[in-house]
Every structure is written in structure tokens, then in C-alpha cells.
N, C-alpha and C. Protein backbone atom coordinates (compact mmCIF):
# COMPACT_ATOMS: atom_id res chain seq x y z
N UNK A 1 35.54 -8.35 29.24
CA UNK A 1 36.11 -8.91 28.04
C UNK A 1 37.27 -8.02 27.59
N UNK A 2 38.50 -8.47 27.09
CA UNK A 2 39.50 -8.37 26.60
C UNK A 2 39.98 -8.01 25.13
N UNK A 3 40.03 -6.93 24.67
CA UNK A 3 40.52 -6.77 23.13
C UNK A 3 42.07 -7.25 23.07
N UNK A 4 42.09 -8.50 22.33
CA UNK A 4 43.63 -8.88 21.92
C UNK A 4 44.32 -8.45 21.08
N UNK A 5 45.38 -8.25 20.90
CA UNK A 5 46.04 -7.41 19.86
C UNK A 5 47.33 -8.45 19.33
N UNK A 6 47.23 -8.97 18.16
CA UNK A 6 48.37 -10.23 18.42
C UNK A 6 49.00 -9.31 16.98
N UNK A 7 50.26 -9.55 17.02
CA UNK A 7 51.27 -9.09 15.62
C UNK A 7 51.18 -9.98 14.64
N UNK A 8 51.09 -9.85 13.54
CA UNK A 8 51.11 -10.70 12.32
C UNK A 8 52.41 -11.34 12.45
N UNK A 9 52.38 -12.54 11.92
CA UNK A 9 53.89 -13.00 11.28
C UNK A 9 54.06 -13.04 9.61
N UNK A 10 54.93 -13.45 9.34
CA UNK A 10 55.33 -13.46 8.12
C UNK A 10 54.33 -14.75 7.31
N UNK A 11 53.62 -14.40 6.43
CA UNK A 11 52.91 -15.35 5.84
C UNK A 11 51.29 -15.32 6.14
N UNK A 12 50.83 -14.63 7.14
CA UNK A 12 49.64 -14.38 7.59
C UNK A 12 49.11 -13.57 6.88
N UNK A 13 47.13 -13.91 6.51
CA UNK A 13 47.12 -12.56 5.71
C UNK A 13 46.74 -11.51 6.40
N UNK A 14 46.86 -10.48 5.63
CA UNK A 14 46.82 -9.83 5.66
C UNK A 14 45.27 -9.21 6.41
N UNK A 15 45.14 -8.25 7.13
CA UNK A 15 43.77 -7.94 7.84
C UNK A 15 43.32 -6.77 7.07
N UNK A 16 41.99 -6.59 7.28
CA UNK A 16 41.36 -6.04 6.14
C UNK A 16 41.56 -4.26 6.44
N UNK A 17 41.86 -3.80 5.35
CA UNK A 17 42.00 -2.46 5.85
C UNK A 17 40.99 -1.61 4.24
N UNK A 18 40.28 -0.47 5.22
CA UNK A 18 39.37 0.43 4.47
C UNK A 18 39.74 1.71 4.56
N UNK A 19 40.82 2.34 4.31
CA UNK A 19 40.73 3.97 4.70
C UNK A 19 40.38 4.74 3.70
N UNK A 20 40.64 5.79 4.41
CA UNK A 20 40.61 7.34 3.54
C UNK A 20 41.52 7.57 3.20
N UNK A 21 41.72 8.47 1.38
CA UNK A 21 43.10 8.32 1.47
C UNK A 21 42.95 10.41 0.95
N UNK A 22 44.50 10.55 0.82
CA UNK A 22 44.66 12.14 1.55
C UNK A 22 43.73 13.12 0.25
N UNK A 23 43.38 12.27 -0.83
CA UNK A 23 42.87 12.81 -2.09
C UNK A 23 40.99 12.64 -2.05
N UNK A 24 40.51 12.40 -0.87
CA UNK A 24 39.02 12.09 -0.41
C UNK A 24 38.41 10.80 -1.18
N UNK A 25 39.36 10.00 -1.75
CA UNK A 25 38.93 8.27 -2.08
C UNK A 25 39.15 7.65 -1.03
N UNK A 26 38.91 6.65 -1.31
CA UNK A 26 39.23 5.40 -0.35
C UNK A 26 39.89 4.13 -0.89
N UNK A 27 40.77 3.83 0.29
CA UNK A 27 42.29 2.72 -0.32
C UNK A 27 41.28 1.47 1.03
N UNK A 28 41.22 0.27 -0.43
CA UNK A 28 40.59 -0.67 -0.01
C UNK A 28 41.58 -2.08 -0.08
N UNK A 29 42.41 -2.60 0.78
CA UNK A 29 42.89 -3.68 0.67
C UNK A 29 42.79 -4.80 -0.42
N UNK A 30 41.35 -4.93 -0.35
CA UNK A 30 40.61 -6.33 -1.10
C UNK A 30 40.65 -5.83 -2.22
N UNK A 31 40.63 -4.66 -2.89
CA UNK A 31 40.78 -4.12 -4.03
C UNK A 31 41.78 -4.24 -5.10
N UNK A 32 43.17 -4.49 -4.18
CA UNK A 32 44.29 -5.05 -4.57
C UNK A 32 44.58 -6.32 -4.37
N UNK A 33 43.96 -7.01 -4.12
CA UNK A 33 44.03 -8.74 -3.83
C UNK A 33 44.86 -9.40 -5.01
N UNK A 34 46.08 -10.35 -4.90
CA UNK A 34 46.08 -10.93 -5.84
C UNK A 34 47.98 -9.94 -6.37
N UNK A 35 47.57 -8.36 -5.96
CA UNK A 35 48.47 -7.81 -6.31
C UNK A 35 49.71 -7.36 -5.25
N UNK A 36 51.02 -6.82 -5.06
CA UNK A 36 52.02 -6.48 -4.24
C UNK A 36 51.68 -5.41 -4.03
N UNK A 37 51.48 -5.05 -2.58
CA UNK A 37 51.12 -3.97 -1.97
C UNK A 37 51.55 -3.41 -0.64
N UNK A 38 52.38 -2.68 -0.83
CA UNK A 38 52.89 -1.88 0.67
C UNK A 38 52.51 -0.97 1.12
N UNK A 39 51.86 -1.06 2.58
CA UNK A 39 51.17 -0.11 3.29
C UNK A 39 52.14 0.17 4.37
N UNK A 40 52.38 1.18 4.19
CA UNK A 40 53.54 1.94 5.50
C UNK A 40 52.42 3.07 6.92
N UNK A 41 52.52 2.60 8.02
CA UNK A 41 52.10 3.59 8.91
C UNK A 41 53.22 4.39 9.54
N UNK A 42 53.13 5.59 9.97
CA UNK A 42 53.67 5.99 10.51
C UNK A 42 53.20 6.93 11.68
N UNK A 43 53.70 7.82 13.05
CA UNK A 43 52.88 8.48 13.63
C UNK A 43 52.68 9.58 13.46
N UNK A 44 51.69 9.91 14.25
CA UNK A 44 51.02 11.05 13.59
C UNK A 44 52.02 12.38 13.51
N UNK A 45 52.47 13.69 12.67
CA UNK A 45 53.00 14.27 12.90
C UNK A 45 53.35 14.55 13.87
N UNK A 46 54.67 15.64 14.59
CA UNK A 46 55.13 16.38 15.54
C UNK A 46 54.82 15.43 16.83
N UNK A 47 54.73 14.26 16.52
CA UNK A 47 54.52 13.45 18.01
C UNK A 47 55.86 12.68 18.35
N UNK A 48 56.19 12.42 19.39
CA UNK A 48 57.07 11.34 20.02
C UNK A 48 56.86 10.21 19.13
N UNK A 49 57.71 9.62 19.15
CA UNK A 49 57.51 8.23 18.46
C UNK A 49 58.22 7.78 17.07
């Protein structure tokens, strides 16, 4: 079996995200539902990319 990895498009929602955030809370997607919310990734320090 195959893990698919498909890219969002514009208008899709959004997939659920639970992290840690750098202050030992946690940043919960669904938490902000309803509200404008930008989540930026980037890579991990000192790496290629």
C-alpha cells in the first residue's frame, strides 16, 4: 500500500494540524475555525533547502 501525498488547491480545506508550539502549548487548527490564519513552514535550520 501506497501513502499519497496530493497538494491542496486553492479553496480546499484546510487539513487538520495539532502542533507544539516553541512556548510548550499547542497550536490547534480547529481552534481557529471560522478565523484567518497563516501557517508558514519552513526547513529545518542550517539545512539545504
Amino acid at each position: 500500500m501506497t501513502d499519497e501525498i496530493t497538494m491542496p488547491r486553492p479553496g480546499d480545506t484546510a487539513p487538520d494540524i495539532d502542533e507544539p508550539t516553541a512556548t510548550g502549548g499547542r497550536f490547534r487548527l480547529a481552534d481557529h475555525r471560522g478565523s484567518w490564519v497563516v501557517v508558514y513552514f519552513y526547513p529545518r535550520a542550517n539545512t539545504p533547502g
